[in-house]
N, C-alpha and C. Protein backbone atom coordinates (compact mmCIF):
# COMPACT_ATOMS: atom_id res chain seq x y z
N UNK A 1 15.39 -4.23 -42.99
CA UNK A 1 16.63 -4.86 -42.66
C UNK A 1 16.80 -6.15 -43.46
N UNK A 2 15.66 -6.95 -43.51
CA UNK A 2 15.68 -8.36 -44.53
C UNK A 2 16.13 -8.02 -45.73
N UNK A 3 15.47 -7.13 -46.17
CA UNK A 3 15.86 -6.57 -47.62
C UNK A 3 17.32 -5.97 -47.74
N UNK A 4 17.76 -5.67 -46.96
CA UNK A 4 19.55 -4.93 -47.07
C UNK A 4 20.36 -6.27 -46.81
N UNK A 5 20.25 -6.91 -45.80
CA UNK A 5 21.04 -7.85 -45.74
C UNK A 5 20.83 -8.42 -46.90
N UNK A 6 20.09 -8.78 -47.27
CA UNK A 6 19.73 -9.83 -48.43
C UNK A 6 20.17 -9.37 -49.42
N UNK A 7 20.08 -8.23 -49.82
CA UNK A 7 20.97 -7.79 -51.21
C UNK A 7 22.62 -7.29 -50.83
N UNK A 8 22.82 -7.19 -49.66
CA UNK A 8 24.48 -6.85 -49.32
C UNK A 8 24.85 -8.53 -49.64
N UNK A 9 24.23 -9.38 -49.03
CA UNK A 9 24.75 -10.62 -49.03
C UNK A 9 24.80 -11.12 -50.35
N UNK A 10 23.63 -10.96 -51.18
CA UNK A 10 24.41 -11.33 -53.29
C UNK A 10 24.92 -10.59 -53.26
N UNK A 11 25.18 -8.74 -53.48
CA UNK A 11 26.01 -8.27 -53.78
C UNK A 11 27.71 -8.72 -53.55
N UNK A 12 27.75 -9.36 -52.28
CA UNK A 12 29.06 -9.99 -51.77
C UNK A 12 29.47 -11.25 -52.48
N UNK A 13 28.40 -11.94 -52.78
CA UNK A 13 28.56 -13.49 -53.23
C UNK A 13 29.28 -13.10 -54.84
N UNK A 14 28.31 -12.13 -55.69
CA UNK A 14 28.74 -12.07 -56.20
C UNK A 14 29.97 -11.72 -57.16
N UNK A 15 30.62 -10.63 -56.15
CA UNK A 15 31.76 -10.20 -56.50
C UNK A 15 33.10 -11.54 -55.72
N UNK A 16 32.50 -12.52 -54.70
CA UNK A 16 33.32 -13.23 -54.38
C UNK A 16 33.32 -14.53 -55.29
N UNK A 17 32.15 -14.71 -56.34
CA UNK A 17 32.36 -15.68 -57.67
C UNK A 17 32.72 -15.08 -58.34
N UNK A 18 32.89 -13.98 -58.90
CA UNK A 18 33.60 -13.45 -59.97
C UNK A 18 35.24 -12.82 -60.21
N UNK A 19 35.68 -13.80 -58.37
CA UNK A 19 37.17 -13.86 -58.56
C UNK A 19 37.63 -12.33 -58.86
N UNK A 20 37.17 -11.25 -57.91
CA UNK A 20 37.80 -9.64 -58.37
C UNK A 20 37.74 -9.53 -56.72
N UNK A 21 38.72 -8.39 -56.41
CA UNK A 21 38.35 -7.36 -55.38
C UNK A 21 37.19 -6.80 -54.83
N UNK A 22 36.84 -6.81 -53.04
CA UNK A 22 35.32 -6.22 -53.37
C UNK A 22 35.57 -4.85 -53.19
N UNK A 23 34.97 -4.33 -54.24
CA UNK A 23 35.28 -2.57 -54.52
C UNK A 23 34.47 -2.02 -52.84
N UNK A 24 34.31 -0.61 -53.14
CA UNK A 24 33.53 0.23 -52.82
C UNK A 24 31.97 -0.13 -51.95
N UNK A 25 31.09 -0.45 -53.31
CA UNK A 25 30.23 -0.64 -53.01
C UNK A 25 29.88 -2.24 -52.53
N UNK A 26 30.74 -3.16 -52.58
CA UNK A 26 30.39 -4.47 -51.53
C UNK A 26 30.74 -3.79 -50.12
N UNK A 27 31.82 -3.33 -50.00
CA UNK A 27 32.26 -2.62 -48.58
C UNK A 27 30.76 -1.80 -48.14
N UNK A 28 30.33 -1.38 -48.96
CA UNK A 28 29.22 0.07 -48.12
C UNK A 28 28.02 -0.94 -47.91
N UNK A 29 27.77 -1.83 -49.11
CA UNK A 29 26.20 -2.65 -48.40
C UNK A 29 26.89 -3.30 -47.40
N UNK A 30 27.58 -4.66 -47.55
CA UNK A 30 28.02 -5.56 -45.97
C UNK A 30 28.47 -4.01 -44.92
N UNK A 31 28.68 -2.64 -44.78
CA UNK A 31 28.93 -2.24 -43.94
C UNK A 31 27.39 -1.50 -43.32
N UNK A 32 26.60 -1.04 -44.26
CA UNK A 32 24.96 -1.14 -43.70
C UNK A 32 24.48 -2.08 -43.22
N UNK A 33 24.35 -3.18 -44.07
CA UNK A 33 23.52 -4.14 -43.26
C UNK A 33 24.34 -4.90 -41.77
N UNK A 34 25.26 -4.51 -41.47
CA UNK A 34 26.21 -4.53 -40.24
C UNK A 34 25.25 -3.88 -39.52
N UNK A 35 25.45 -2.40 -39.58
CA UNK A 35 24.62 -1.34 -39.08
C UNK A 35 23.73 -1.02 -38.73
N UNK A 36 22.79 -1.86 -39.82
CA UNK A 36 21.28 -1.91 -39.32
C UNK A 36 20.85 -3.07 -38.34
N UNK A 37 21.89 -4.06 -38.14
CA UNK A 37 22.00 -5.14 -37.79
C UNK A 37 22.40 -5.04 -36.05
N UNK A 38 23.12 -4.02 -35.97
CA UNK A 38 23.53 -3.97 -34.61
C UNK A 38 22.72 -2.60 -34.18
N UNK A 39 21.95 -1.72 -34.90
CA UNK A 39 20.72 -0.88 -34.52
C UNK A 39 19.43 -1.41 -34.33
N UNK A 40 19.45 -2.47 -34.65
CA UNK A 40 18.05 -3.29 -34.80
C UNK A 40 17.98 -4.27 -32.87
N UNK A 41 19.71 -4.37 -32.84
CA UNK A 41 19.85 -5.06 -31.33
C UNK A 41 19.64 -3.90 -30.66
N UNK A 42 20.45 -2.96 -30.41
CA UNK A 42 20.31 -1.92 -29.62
C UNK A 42 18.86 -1.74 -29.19
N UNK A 43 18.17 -1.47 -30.30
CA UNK A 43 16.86 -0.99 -29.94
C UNK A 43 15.94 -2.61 -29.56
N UNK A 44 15.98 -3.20 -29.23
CA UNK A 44 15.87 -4.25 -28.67
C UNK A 44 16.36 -4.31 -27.13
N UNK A 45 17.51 -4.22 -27.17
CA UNK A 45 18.16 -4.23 -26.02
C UNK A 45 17.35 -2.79 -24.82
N UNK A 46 17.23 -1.75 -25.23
CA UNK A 46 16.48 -0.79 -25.47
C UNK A 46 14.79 -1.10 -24.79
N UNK A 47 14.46 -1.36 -25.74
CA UNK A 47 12.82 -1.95 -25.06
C UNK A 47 12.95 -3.16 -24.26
N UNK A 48 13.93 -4.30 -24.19
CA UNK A 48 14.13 -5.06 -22.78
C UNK A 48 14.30 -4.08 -21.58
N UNK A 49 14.95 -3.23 -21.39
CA UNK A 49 15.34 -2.27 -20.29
C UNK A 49 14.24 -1.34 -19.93
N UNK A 50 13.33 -1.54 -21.01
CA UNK A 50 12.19 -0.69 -20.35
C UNK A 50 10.98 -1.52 -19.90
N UNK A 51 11.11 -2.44 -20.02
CA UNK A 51 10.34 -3.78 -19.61
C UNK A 51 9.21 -3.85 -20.77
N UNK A 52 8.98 -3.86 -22.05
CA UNK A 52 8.12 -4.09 -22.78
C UNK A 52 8.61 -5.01 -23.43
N UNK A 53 7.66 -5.97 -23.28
CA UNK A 53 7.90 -7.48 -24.09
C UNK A 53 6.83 -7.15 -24.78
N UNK A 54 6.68 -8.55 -25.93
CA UNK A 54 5.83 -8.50 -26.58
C UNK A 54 4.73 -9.37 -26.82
N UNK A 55 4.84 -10.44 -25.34
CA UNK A 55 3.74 -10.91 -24.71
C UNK A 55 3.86 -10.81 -23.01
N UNK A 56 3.26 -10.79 -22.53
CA UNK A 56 3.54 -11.16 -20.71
C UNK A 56 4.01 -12.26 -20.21
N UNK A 57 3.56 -13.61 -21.15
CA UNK A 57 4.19 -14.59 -20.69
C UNK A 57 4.89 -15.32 -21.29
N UNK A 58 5.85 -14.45 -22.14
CA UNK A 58 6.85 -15.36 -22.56
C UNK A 58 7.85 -14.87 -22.23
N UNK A 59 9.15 -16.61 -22.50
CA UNK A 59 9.89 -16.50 -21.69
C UNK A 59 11.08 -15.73 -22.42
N UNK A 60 11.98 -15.07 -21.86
CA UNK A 60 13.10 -14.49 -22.61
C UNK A 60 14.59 -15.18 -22.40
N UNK A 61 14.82 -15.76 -23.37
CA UNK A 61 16.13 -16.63 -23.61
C UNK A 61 17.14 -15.81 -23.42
N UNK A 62 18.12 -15.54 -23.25
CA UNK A 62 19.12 -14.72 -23.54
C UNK A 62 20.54 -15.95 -23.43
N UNK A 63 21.44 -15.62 -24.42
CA UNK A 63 22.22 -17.00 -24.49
C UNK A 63 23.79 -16.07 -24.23
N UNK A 64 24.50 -16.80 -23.90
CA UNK A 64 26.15 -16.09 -23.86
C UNK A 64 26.18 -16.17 -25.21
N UNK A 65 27.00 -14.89 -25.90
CA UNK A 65 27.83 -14.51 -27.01
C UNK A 65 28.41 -14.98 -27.72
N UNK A 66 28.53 -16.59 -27.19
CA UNK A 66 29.95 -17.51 -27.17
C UNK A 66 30.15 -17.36 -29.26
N UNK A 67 29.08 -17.88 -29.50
CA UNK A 67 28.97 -18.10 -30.88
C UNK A 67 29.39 -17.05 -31.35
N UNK A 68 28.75 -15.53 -31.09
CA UNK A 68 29.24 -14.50 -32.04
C UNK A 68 30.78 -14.59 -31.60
N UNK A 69 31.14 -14.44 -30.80
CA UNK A 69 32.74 -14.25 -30.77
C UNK A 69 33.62 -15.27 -31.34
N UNK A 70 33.33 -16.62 -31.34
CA UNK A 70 33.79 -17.30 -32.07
C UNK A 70 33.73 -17.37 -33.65
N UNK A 71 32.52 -16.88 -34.05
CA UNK A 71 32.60 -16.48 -35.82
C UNK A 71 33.11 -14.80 -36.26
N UNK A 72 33.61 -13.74 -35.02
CA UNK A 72 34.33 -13.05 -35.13
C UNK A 72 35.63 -13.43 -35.22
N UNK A 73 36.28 -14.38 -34.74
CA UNK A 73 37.57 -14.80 -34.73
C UNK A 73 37.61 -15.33 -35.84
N UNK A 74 36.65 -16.46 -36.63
CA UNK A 74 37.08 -17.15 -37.43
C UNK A 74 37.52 -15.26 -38.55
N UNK A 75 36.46 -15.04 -38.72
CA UNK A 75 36.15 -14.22 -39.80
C UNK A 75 37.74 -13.30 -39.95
N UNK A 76 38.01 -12.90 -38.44
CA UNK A 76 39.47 -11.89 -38.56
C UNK A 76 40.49 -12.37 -39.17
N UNK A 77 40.55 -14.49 -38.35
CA UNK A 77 41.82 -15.27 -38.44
C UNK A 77 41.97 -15.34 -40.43
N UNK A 78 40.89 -14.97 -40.83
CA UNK A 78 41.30 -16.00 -42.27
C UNK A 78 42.32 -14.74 -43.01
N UNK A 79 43.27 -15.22 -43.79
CA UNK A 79 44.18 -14.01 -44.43
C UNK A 79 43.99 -13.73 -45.99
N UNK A 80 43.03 -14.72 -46.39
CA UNK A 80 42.47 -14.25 -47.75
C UNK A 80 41.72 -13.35 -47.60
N UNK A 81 41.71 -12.36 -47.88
CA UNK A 81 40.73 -11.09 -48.56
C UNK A 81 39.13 -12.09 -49.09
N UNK A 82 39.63 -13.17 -49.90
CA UNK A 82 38.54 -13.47 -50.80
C UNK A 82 37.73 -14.68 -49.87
N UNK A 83 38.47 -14.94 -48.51
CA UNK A 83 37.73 -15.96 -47.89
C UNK A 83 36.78 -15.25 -47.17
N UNK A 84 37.84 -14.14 -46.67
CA UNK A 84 37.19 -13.05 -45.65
C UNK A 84 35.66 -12.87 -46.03
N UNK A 85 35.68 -12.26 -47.29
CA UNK A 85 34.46 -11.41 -47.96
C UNK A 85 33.30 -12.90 -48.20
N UNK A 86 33.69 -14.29 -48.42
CA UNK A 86 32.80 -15.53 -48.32
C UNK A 86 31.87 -15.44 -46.94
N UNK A 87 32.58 -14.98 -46.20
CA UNK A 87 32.67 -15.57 -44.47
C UNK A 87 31.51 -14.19 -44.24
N UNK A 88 31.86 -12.49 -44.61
CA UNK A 88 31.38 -11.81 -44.11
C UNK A 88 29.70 -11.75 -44.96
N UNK A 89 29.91 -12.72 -46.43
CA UNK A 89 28.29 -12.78 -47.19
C UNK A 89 27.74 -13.57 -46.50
N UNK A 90 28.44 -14.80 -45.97
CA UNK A 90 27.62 -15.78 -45.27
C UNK A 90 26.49 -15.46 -44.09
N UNK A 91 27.73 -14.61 -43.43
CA UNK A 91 27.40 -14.19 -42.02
C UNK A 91 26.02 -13.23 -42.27
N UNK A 92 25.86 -12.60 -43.41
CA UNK A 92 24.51 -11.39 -43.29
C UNK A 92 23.94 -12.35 -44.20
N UNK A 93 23.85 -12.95 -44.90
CA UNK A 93 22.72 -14.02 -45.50
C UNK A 93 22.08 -14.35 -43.93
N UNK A 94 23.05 -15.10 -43.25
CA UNK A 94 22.04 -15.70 -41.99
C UNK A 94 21.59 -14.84 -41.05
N UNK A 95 21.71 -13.80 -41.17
CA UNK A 95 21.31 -12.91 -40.14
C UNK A 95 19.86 -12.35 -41.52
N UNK A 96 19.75 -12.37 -42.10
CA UNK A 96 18.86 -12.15 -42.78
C UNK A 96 17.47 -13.14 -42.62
N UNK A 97 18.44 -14.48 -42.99
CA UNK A 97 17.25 -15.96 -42.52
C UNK A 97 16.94 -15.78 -41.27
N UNK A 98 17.27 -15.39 -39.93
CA UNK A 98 17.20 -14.79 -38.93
C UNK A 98 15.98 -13.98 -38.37
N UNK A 99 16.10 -12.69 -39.23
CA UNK A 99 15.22 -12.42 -39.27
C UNK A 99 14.18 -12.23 -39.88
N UNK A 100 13.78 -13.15 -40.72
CA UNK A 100 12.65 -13.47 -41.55
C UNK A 100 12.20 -14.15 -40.41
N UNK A 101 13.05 -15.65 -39.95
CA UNK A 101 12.14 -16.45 -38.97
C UNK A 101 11.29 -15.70 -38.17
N UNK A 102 12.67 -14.29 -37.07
CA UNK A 102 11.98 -13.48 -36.37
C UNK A 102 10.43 -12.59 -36.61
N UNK A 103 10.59 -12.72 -37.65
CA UNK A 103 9.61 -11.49 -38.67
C UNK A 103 7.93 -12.53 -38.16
N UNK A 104 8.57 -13.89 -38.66
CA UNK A 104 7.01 -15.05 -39.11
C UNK A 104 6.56 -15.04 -38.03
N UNK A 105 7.15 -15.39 -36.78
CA UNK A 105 7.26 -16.05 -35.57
C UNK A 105 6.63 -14.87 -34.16
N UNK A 106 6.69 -13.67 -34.57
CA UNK A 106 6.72 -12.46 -33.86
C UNK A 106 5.04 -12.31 -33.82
């Protein structure tokens, strides 16, 4: 998953510095690493419900949404195409830094 986001996210940057349309293939990586991104929660969500943590005594945070829904709005509200596609590289770059932390830290 580090590795897809991470190359959907240059692939995006780059077609959003080079001032063009994002074809095809920016659409299909930012739409995988979406994918793998919200399969990676599921199955998370998934092993919370079956009660397997991945120590006994730690604690499990769970935070309101507030944030994702608010960088869903920004991301819809903007009407550039070319801000849009800034906003949607940004967004899987950090979900990438994300889970690297997750990766070290685990």
């Amino acid at each position: 998953m580090i590795a897809v986001c991470v190359l959907a996210a240059l692939v995006a940057l780059i077609a959003y510095r080079q001032a063009r349309d994002a074809g095809g293939l920016v659409a299909h990586a930012l739409a995988l690493a979406q994918t793998l991104i919200v399969a990676q929660f599921a199955v998370g969500l998934l092993l919370l419900a079956d009660h397997r943590h991945a120590r006994q005594g730690s604690a499990l945070h769970v935070r309101e949404p507030r944030g994702a829904r608010g960088g869903v709005a920004v991301v819809l509200r903007a009407t550039d195409p070319r801000r849009r596609l800034a906003w949607f590289a940004g967004a899987t770059l950090l979900a990438a830094v994300l889970a690297v932390r997750a990766y070290m830290t685990a």
